[in-house]
N, C-alpha and C. Protein backbone atom coordinates (compact mmCIF):
# COMPACT_ATOMS: atom_id res chain seq x y z
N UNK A 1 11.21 9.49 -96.46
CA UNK A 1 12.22 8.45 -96.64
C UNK A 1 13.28 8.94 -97.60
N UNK A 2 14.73 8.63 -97.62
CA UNK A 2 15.62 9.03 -98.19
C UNK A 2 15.95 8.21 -99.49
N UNK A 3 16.31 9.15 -100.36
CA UNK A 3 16.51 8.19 -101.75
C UNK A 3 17.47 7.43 -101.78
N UNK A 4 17.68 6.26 -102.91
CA UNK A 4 19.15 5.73 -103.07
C UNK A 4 19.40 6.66 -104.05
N UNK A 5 21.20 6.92 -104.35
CA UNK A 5 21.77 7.16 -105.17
C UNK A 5 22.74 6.33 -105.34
N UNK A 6 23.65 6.49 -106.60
CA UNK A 6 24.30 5.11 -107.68
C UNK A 6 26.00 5.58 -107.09
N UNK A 7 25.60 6.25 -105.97
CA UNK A 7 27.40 6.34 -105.28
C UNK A 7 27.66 4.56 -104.43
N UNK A 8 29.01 4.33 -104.70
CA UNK A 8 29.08 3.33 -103.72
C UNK A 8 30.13 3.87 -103.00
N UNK A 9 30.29 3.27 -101.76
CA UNK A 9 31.10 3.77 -100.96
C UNK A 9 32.04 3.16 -100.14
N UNK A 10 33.43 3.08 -99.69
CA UNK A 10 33.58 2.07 -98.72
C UNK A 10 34.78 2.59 -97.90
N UNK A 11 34.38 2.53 -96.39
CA UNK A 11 35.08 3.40 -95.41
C UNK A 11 35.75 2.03 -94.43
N UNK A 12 36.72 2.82 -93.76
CA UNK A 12 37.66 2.08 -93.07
C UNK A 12 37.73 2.24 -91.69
N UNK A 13 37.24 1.43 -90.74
CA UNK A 13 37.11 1.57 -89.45
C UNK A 13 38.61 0.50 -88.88
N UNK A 14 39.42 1.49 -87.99
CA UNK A 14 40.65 0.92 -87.40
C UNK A 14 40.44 -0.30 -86.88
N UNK A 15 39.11 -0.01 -85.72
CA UNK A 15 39.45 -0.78 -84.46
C UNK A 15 37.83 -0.89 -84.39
N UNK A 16 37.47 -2.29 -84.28
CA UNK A 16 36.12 -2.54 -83.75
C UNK A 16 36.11 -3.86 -83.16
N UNK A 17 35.12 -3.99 -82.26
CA UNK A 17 35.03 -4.88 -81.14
C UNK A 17 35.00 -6.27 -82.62
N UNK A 18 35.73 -7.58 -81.95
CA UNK A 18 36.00 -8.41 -82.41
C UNK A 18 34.53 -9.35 -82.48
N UNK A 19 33.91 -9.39 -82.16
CA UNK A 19 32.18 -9.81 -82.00
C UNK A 19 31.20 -9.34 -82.85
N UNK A 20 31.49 -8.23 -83.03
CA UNK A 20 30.47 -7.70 -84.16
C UNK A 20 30.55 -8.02 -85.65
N UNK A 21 29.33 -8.40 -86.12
CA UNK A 21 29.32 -9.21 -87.47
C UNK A 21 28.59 -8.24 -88.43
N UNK A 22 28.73 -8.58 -89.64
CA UNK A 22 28.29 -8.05 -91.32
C UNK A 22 26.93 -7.33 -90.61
N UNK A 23 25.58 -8.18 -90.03
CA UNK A 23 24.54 -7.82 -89.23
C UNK A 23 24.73 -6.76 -88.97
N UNK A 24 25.49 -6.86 -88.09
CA UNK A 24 25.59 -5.93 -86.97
C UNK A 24 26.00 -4.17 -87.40
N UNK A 25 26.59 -4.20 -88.55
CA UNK A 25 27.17 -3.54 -88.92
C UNK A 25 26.17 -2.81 -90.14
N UNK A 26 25.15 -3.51 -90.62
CA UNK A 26 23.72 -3.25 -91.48
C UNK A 26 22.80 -2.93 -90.55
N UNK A 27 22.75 -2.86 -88.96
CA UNK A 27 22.08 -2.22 -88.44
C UNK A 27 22.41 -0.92 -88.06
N UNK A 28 24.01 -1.10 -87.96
CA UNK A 28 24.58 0.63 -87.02
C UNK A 28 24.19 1.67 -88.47
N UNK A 29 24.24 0.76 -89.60
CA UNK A 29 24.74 1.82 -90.64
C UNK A 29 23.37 1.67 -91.52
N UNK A 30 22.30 1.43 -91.49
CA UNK A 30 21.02 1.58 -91.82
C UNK A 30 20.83 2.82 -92.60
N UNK A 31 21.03 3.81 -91.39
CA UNK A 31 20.73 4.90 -92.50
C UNK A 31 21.38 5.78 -93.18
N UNK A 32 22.96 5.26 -92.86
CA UNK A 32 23.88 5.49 -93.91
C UNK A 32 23.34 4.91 -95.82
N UNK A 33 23.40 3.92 -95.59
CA UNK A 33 22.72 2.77 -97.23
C UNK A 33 22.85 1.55 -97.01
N UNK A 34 22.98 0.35 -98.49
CA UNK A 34 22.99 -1.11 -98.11
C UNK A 34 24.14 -1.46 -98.35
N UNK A 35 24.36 -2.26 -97.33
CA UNK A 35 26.35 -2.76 -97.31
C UNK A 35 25.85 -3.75 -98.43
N UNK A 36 27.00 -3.88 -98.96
CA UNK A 36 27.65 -4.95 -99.67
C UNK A 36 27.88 -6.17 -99.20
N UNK A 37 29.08 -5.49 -97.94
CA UNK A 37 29.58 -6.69 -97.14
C UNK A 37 30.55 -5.82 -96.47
N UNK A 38 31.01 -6.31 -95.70
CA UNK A 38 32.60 -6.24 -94.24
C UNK A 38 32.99 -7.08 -94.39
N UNK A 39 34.42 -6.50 -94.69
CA UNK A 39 35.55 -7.34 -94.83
C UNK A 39 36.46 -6.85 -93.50
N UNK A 40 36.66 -8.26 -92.63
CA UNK A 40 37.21 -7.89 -91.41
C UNK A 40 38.58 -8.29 -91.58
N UNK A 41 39.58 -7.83 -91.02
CA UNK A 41 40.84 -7.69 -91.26
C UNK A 41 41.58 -7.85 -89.73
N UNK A 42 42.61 -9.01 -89.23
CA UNK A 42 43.50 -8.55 -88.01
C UNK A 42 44.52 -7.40 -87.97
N UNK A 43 44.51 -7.19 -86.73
CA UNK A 43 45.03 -6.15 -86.46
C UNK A 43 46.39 -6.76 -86.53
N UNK A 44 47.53 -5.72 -86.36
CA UNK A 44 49.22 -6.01 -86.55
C UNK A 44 50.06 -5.06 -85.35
N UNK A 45 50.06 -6.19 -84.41
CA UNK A 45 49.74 -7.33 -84.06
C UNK A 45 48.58 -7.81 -83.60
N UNK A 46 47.98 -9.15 -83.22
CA UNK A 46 46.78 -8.76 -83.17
C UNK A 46 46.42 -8.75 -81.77
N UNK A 47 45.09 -8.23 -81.60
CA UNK A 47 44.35 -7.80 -80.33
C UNK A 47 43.18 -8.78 -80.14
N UNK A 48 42.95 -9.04 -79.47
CA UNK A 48 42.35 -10.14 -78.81
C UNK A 48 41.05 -9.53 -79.45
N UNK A 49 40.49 -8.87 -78.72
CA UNK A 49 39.16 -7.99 -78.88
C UNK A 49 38.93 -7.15 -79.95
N UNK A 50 39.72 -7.23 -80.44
CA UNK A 50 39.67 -5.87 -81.77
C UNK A 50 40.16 -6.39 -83.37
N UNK A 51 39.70 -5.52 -84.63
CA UNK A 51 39.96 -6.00 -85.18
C UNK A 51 39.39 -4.86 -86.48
N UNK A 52 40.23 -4.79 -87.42
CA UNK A 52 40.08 -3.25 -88.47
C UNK A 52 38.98 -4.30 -89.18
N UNK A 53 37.74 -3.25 -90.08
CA UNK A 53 36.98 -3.46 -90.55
C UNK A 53 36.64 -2.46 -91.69
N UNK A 54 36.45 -3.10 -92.92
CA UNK A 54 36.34 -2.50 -94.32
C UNK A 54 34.91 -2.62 -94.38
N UNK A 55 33.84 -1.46 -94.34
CA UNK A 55 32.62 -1.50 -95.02
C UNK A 55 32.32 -1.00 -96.40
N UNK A 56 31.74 -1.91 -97.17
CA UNK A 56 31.70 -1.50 -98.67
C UNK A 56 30.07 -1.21 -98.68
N UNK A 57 29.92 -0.11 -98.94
CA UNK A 57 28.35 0.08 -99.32
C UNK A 57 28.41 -0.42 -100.75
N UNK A 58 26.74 -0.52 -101.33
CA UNK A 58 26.47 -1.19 -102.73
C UNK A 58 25.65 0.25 -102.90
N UNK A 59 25.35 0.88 -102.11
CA UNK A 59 24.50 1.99 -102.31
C UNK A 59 24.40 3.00 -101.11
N UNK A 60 24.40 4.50 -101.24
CA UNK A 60 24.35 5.11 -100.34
C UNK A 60 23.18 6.04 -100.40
N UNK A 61 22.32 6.33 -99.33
CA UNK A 61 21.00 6.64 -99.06
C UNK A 61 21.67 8.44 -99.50
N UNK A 62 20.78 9.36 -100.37
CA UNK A 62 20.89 10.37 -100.94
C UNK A 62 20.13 11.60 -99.85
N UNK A 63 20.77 11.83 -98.35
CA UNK A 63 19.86 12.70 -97.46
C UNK A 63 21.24 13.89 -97.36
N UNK A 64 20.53 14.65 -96.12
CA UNK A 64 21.76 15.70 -96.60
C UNK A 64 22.69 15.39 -95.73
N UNK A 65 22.85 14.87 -94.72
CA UNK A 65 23.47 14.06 -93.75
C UNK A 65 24.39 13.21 -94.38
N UNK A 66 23.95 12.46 -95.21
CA UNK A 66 24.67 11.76 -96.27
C UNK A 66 25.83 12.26 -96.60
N UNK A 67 24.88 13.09 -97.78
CA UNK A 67 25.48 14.24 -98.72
C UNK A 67 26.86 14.55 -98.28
N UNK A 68 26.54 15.12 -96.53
CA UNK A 68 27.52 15.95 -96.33
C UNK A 68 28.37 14.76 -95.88
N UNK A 69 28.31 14.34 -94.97
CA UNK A 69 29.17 12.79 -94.51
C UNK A 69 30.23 12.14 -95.58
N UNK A 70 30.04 12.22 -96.75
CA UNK A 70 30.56 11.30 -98.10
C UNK A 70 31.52 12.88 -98.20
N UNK A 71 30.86 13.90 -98.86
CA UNK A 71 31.69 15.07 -99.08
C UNK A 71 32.98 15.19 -97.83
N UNK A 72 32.50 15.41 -97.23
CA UNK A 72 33.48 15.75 -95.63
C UNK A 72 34.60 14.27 -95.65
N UNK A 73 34.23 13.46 -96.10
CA UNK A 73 35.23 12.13 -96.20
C UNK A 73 36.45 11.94 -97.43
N UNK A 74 35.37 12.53 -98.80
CA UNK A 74 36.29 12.35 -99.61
C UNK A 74 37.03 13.76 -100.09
N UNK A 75 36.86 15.04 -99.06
CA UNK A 75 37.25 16.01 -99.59
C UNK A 75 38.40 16.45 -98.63
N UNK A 76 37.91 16.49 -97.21
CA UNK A 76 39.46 16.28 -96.42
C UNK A 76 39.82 15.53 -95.82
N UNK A 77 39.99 14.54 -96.85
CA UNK A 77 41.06 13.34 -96.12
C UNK A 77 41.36 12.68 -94.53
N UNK A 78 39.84 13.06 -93.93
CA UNK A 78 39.45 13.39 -92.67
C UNK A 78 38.95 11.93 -92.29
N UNK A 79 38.82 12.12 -91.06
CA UNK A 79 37.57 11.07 -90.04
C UNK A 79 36.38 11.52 -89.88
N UNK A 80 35.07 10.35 -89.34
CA UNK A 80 34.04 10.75 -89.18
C UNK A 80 34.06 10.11 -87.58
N UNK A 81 33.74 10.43 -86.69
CA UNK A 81 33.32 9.62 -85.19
C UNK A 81 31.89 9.65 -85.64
N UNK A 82 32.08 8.09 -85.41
CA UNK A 82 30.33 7.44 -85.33
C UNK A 82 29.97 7.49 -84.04
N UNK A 83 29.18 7.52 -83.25
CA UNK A 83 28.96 7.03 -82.44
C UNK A 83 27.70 6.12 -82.20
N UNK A 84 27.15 4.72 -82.18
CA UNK A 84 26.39 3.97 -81.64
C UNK A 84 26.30 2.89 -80.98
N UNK A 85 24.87 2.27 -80.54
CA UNK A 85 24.46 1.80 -79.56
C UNK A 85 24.26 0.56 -79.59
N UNK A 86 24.56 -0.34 -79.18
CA UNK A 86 23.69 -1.69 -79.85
C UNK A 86 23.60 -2.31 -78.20
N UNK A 87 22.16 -2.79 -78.74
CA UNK A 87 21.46 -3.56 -77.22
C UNK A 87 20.26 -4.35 -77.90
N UNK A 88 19.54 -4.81 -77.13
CA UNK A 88 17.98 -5.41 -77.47
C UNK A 88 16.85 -4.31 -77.36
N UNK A 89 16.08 -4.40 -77.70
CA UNK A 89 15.07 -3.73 -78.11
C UNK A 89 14.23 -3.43 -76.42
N UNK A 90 14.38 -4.75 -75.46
CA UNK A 90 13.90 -4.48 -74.43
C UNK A 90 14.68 -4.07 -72.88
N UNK A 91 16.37 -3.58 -73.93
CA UNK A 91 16.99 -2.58 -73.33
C UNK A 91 17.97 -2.81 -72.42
N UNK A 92 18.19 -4.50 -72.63
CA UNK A 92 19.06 -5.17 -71.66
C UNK A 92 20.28 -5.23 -72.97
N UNK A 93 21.44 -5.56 -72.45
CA UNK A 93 22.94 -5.55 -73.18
C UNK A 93 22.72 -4.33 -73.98
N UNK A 94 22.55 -3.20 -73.09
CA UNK A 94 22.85 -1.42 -74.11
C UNK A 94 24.31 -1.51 -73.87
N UNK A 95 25.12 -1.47 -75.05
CA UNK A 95 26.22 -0.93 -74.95
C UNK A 95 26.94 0.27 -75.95
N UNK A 96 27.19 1.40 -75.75
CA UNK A 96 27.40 2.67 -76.67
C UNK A 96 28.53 2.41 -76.99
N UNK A 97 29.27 2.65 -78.01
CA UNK A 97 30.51 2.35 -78.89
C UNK A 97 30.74 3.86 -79.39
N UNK A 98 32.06 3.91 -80.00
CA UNK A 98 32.36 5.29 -80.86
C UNK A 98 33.82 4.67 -81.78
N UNK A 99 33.34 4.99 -83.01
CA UNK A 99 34.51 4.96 -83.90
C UNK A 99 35.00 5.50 -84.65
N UNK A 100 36.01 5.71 -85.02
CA UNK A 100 36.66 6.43 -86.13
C UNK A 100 36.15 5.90 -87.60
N UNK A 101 35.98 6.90 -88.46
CA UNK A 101 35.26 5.96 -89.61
C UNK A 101 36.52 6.78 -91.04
N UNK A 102 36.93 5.97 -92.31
CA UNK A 102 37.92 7.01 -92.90
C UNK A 102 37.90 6.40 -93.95
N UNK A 103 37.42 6.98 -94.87
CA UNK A 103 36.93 7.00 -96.29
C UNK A 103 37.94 5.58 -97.16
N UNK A 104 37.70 4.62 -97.44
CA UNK A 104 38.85 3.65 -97.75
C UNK A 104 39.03 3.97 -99.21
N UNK A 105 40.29 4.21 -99.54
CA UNK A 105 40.73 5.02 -100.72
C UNK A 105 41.19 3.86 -101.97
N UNK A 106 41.22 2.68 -101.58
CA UNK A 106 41.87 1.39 -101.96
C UNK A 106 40.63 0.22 -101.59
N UNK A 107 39.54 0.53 -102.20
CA UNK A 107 38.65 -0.66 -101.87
C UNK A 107 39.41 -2.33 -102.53
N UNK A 108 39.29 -3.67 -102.03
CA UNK A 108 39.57 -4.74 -102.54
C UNK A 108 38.23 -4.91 -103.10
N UNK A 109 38.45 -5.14 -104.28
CA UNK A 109 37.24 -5.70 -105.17
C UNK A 109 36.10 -6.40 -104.60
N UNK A 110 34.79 -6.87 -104.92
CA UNK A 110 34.31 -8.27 -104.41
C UNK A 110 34.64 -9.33 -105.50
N UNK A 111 34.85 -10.45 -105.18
CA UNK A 111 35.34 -11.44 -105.46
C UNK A 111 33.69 -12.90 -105.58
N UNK A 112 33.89 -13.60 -106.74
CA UNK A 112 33.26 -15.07 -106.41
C UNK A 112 33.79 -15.95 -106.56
N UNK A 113 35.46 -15.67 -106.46
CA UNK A 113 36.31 -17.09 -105.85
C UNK A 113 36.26 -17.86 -104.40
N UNK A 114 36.35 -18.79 -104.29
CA UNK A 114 36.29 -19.10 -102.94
C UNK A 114 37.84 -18.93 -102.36
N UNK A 115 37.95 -19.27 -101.58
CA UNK A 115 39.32 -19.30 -101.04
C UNK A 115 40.46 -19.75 -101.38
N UNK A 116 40.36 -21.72 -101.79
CA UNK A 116 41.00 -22.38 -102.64
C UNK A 116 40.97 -22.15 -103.74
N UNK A 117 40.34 -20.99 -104.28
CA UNK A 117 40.07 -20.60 -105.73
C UNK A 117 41.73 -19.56 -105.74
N UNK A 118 40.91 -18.94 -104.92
CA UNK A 118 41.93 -17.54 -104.75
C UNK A 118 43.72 -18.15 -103.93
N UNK A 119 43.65 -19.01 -103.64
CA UNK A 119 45.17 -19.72 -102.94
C UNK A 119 45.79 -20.24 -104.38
N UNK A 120 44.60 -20.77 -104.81
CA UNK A 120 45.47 -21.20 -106.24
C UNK A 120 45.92 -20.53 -106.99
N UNK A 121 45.35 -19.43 -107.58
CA UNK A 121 45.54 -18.64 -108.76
C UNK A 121 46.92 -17.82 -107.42
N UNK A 122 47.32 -17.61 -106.52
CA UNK A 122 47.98 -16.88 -105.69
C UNK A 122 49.35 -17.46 -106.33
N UNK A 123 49.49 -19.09 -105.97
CA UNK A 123 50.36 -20.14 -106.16
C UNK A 123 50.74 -19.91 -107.59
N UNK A 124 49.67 -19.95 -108.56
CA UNK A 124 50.08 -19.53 -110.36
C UNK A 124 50.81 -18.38 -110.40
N UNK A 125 50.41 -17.36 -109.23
CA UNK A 125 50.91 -15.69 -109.59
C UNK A 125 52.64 -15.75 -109.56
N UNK A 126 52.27 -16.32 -108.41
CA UNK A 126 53.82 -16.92 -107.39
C UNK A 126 54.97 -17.29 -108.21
N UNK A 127 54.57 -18.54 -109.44
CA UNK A 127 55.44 -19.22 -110.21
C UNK A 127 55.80 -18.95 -110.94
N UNK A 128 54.78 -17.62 -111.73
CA UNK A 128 54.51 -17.01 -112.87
C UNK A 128 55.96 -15.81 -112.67
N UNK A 129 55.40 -15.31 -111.88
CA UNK A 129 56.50 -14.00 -110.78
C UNK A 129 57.94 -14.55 -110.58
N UNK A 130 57.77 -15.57 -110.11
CA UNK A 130 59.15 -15.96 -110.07
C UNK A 130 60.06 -16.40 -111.04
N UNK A 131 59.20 -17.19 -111.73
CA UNK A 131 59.44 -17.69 -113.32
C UNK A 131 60.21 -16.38 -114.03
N UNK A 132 59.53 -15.38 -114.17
CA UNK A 132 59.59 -14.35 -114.77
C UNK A 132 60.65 -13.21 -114.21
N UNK A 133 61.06 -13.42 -113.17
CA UNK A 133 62.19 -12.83 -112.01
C UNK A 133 63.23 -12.89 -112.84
N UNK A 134 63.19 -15.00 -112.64
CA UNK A 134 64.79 -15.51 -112.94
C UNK A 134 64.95 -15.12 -114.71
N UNK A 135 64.15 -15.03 -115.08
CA UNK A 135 64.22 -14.30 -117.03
C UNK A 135 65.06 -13.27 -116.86
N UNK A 136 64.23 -12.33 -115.99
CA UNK A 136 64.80 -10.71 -116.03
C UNK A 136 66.26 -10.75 -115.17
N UNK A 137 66.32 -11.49 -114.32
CA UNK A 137 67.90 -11.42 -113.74
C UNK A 137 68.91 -11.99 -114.77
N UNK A 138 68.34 -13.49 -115.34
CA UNK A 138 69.43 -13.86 -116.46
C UNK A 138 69.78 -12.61 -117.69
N UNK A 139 68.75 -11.98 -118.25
CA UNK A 139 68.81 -10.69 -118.94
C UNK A 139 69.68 -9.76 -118.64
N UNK A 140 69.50 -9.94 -116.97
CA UNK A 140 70.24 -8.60 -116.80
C UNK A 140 72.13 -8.95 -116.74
N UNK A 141 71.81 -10.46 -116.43
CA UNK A 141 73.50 -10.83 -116.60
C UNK A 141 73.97 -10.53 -117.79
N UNK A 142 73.32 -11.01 -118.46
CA UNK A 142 73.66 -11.47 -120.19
C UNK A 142 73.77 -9.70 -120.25
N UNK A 143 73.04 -8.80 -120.05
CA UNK A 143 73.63 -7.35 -120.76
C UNK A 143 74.88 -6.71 -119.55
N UNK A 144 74.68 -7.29 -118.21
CA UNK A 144 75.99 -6.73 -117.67
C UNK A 144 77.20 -7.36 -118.29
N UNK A 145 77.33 -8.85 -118.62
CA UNK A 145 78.46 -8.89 -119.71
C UNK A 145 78.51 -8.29 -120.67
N UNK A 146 77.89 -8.14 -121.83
CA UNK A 146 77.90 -7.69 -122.91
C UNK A 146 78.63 -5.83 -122.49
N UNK A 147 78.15 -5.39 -121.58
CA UNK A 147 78.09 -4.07 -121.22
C UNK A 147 79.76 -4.24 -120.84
N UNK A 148 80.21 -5.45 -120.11
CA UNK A 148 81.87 -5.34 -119.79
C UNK A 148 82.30 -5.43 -120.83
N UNK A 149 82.29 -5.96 -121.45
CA UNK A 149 82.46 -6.28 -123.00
C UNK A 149 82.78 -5.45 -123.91
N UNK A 150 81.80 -4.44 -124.08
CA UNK A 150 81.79 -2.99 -124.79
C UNK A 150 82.46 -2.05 -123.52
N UNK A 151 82.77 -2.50 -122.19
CA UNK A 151 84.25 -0.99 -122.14
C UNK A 151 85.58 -1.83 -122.03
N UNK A 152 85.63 -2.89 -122.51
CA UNK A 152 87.09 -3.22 -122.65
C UNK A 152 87.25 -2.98 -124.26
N UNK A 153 86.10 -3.31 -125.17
CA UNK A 153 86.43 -2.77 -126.44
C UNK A 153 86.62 -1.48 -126.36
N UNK A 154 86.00 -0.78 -125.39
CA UNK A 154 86.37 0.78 -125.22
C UNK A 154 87.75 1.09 -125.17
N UNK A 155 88.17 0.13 -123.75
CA UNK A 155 89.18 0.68 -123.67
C UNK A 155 90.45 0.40 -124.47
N UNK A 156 90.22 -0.81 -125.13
CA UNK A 156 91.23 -1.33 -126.28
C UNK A 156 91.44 -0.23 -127.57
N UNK A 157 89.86 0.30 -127.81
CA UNK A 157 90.15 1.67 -128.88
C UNK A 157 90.94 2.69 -127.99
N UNK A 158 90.51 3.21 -127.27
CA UNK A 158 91.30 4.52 -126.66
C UNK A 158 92.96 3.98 -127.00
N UNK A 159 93.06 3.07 -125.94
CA UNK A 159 94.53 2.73 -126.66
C UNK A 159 95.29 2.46 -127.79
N UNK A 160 94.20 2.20 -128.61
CA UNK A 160 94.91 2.39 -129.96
C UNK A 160 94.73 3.91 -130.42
N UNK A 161 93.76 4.60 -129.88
CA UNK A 161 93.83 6.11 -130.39
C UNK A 161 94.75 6.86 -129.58
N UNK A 162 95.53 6.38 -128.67
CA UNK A 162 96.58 7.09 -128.00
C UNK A 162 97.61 6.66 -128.72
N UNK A 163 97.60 5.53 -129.19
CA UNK A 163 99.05 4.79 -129.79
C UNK A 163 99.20 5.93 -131.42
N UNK A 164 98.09 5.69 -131.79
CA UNK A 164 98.02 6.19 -133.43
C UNK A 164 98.31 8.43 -132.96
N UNK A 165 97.86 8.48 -131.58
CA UNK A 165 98.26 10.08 -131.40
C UNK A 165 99.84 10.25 -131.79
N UNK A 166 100.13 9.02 -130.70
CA UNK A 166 101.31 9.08 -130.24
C UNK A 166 102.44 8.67 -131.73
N UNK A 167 101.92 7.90 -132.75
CA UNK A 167 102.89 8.48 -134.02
C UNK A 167 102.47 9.24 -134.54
N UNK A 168 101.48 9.99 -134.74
CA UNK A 168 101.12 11.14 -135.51
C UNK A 168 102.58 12.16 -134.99
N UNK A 169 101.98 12.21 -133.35
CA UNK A 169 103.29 13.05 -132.69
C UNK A 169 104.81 12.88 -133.24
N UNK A 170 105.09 11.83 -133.28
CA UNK A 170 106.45 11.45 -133.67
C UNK A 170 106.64 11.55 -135.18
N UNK A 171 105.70 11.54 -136.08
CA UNK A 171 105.51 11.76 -137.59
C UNK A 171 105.74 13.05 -137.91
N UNK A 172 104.75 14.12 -136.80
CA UNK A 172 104.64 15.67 -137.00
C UNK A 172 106.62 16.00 -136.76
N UNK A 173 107.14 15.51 -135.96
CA UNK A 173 107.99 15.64 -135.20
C UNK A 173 109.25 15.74 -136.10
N UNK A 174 109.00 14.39 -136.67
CA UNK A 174 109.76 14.13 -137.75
C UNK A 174 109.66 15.02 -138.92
N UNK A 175 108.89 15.44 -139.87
CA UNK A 175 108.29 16.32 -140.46
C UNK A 175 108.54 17.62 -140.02
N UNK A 176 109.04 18.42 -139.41
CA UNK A 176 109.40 19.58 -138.86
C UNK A 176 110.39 19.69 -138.66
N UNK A 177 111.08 18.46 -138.16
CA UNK A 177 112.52 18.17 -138.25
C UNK A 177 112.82 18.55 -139.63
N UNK A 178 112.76 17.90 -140.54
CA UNK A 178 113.13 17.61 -141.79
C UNK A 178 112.61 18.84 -142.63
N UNK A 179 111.52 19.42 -142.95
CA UNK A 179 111.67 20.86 -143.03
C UNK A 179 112.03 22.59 -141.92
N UNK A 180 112.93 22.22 -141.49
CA UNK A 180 113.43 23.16 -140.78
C UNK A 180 115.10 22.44 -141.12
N UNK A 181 115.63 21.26 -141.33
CA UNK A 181 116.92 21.33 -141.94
C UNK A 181 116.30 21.76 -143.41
N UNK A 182 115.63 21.86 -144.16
CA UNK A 182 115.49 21.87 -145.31
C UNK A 182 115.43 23.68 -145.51
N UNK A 183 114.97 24.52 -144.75
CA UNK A 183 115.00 25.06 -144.59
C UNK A 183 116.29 26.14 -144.58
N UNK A 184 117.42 25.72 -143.96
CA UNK A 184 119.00 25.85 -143.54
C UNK A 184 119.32 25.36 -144.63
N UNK A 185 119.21 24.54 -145.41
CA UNK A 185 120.10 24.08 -146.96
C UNK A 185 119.98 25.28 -147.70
């Protein structure tokens, strides 16, 4: 029998038949380890029959199959094709499946909010976010004035530092004048 080890794991299947449940999904993957849970997700747009599915292991069985399966997932950024079977035991509804399986790099937490738990605090995020929007846009008015503000004072100095060039010029002017007749005396 294969050991547990304290890896958890949770892979991302695109496309799986729309029928198959959490169960169902603790039997294909048995001797992978113990799910957590599946988190089933619609497709975009959606498909009648199909539907992406997040498996979160809580634990993954330590064989070399494993081993290598987890390595090969999180090392090249790769797929695994599963392939299995699900039917009854006395061999009626066999039907073989194959899926793409791909290491989910972005697990969603587990959660013990309920739904209306989680809509609410969504609604707080919402008000909070928005609340906090219209702050940062008024901010940003209040410094784009201030910012017009400081280049018309800009440009009001330049013009006085062209004005104050412009008698220096006429001062020097004068001054050169007046020693160069002084000069001739």
């Amino acid at each position: 029998m294969s050991a547990i080890i304290e890896n958890e794991l949770s892979v991302f299947i695109p496309s799986v038949r729309r029928e198959l449940q959490e169960k169902d999904f603790a039997e294909m993957f048995c001797d992978w380890g113990i799910i957590d849970r599946v988190d089933f997700v619609e497709m975009t747009p959606p498909k009648s029959n199909w539907v992406k599915a997040f498996v979160h292991f809580e634990r993954i069985y330590e064989s070399d199959n494993m081993v290598f399966t987890v390595q090969y997932l999180e090392n090249n950024n790769a797929n695994v094709v599963y392939d299995y079977t699900m039917g009854g035991l006395d061999g009626t509804n066999i039907d073989n499946y194959s899926m793409n399986i791909y290491k989910n790099h972005c697990p969603v937490p587990k959660t013990t909010l309920n739904i209306h738990q989680l809509a609410t605090n969504l609604d707080i995020l919402k008000e909070t976010t928005e609340k906090s929007l219209e702050e940062a846009n008024q901010k940003i008015a209040e410094q784009e004035e201030k910012i017009q503000d400081l280049r018309q004072q800009l440009y009001e100095q330049e013009e006085k530092i062209q004005d104050l060039r412009q008698q220096l010029y006429e001062q020097d002017r004068i001054v050169r004048l007046l020693m160069s007749q002084k000069d001739f005396d």
